[in-house]
Protein backbone atom coordinates (compact mmCIF):
# COMPACT_ATOMS: atom_id res chain seq x y z
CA UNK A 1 -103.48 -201.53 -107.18
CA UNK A 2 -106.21 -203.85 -105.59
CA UNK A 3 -106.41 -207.44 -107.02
CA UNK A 4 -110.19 -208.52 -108.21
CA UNK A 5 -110.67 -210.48 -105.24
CA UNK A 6 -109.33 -207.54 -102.44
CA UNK A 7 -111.57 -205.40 -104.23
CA UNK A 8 -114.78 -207.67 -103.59
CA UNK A 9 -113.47 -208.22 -99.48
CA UNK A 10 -113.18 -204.43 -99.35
CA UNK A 11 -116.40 -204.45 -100.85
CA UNK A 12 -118.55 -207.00 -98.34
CA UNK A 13 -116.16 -205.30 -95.81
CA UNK A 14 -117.28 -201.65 -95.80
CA UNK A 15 -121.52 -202.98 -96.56
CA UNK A 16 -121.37 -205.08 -93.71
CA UNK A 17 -119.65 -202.01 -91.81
CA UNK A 18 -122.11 -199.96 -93.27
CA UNK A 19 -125.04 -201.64 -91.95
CA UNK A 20 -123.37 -202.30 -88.62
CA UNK A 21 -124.14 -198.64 -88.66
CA UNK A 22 -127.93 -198.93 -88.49
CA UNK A 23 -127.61 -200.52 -84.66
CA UNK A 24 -128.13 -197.51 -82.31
CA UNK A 25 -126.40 -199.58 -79.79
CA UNK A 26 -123.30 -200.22 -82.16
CA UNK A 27 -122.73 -196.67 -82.27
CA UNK A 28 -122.66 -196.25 -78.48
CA UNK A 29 -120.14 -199.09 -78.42
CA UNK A 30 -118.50 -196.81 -81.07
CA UNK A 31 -118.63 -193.72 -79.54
CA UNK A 32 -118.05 -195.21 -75.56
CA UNK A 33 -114.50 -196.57 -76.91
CA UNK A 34 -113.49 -192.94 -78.72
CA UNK A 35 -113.53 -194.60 -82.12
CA UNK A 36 -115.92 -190.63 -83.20
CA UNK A 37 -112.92 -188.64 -81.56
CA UNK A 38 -110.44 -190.02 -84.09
CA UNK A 39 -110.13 -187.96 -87.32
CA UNK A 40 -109.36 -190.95 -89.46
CA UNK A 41 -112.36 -192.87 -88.50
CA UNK A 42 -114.64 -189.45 -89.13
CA UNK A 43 -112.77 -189.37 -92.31
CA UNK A 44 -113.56 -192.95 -93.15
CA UNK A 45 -117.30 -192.30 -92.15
CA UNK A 46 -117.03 -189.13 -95.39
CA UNK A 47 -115.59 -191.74 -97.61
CA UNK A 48 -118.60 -194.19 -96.62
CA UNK A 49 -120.84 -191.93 -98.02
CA UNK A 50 -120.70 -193.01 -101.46
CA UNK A 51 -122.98 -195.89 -100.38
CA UNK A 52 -125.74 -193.39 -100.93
CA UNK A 53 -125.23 -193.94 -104.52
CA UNK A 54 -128.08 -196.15 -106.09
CA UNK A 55 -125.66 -198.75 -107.61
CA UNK A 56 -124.41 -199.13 -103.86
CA UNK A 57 -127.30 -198.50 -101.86
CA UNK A 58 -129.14 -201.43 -103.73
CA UNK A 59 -126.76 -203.85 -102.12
CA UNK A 60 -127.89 -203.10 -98.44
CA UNK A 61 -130.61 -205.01 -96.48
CA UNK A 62 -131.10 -202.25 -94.01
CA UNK A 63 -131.49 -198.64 -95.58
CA UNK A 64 -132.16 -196.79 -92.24
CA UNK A 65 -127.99 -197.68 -91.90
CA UNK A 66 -127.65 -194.53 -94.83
CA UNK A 67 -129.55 -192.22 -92.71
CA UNK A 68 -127.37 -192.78 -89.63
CA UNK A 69 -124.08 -192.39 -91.78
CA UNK A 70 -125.27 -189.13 -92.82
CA UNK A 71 -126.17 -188.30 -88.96
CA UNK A 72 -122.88 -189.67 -88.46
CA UNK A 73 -121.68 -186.44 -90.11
CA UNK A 74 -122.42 -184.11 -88.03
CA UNK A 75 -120.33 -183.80 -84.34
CA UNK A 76 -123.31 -183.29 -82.08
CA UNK A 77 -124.54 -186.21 -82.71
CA UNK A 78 -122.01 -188.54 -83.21
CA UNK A 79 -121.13 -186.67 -78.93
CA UNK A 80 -124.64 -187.99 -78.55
CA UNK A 81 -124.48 -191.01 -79.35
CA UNK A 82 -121.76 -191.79 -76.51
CA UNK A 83 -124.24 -191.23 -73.52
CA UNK A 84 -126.85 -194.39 -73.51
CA UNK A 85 -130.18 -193.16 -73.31
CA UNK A 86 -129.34 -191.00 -76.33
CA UNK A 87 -128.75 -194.80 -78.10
CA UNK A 88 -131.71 -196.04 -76.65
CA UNK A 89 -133.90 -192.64 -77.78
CA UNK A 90 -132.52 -193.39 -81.04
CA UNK A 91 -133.23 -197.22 -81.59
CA UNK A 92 -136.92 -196.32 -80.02
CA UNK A 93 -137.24 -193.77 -82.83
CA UNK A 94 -135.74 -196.79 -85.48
CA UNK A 95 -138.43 -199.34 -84.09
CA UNK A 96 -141.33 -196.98 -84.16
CA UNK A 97 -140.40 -195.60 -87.45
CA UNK A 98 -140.50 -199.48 -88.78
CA UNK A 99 -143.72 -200.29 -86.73
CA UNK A 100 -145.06 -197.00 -88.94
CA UNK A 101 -143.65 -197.94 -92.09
CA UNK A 102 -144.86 -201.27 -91.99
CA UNK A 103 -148.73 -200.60 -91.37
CA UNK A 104 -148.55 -197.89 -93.77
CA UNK A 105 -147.24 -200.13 -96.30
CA UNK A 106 -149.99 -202.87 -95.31
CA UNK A 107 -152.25 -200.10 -95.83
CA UNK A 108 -151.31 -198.72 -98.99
CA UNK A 109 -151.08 -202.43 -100.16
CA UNK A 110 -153.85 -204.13 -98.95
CA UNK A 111 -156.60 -200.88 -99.15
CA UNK A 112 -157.08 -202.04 -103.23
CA UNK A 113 -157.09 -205.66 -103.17
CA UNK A 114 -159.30 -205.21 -99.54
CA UNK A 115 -161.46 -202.79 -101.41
CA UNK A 116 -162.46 -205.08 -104.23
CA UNK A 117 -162.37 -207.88 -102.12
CA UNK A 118 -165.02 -205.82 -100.26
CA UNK A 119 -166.86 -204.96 -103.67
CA UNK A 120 -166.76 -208.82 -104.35
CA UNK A 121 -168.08 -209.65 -101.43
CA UNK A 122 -170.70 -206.83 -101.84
CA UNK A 123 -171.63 -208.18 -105.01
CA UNK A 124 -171.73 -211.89 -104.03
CA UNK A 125 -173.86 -210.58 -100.79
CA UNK A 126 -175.95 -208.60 -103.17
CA UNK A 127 -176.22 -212.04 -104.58
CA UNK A 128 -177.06 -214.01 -101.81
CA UNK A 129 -179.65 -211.79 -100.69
CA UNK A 130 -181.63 -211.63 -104.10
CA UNK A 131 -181.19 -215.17 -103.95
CA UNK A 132 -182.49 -215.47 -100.09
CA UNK A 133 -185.13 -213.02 -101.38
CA UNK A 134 -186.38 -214.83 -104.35
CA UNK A 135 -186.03 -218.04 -102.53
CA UNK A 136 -188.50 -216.40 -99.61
CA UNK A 137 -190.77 -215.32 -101.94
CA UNK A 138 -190.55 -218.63 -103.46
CA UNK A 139 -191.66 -219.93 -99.97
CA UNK A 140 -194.00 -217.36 -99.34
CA UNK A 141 -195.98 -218.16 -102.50
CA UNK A 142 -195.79 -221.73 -101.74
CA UNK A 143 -197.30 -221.05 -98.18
CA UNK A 144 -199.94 -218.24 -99.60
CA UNK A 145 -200.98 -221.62 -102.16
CA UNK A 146 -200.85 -223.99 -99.38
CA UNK A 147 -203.16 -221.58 -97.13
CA UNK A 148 -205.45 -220.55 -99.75
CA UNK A 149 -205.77 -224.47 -101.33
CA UNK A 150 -206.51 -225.44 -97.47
CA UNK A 151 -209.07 -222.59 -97.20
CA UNK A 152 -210.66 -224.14 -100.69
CA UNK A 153 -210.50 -226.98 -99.18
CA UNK A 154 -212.17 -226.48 -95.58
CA UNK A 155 -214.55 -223.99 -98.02
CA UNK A 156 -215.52 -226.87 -100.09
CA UNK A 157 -216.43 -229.27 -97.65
CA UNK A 158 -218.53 -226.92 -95.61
């Protein structure tokens, strides 16, 4: 039986393990040193998998690390992931996958409040305008008086 506290270290042991596993390069340096040849380590990366549960899975900071565990599975890629420029095709697929997720997210997120800042701004430029349009006209009449009280004028002394 574990004591409380061996539980918890086993615990922040196997996340930060778990996550570990997100690094493409990690798993190279895994795979390079025969860790993926050993059965008990493939073993240990089956018993990992209960991370995928919801009550663990909300405990990790980086979720692609569940995705790798699960490619960690299978034998062809866990051979793959010894050469290095299967690593590096990998973490390229991580970082673009991020750069993807991100301005999709910004997209999704900001398209709403962008789109009524845009109506606001529509409405305070429809605003403006009548504003710059009545003040014109404003002007305008001012000028027509002006001109038409100078024509009296020059009119009226002729």
């Amino acid at each position: 039986m574990e004591t409380a506290e061996s539980e918890k270290t086993r615990f922040e042991v196997e996340c930060e393990f778990v996550q570990a596993l997100a690094n493409p390069n990690y798993l190279n340096f895994l795979a390079q040193r025969g860790y993926f040849k050993e059965e008990y380590f493939v073993n240990y990366l089956r018993y990992l998998l209960y991370w995928k549960q919801p009550q663990y899975a909300r405990c990790l900071k980086f979720p692609q690390c569940l995705h790798m565990l699960e490619a960690l599975q299978s034998q062809q890629f866990r051979d793959a992931m010894a050469y290095g420029p299967s690593a590096k095709y990998v973490e390229d697929q991580v970082v673009l996958q991020w750069q993807f997720y991100l301005r999709k997210r910004n997209r999704l997120f900001m398209m709403p409040g962008e789109e009524g800042q845009d109506l606001e701004e529509s409405d305070e430029d429809a605003d403006n305008k009548q504003k710059d349009t009545d003040d014109e006209e404003d002007e305008d009449m001012v000028k027509a008086a002006d001109t038409e009280a100078a024509e009296s004028e020059t009119t009226s002394t002729k």
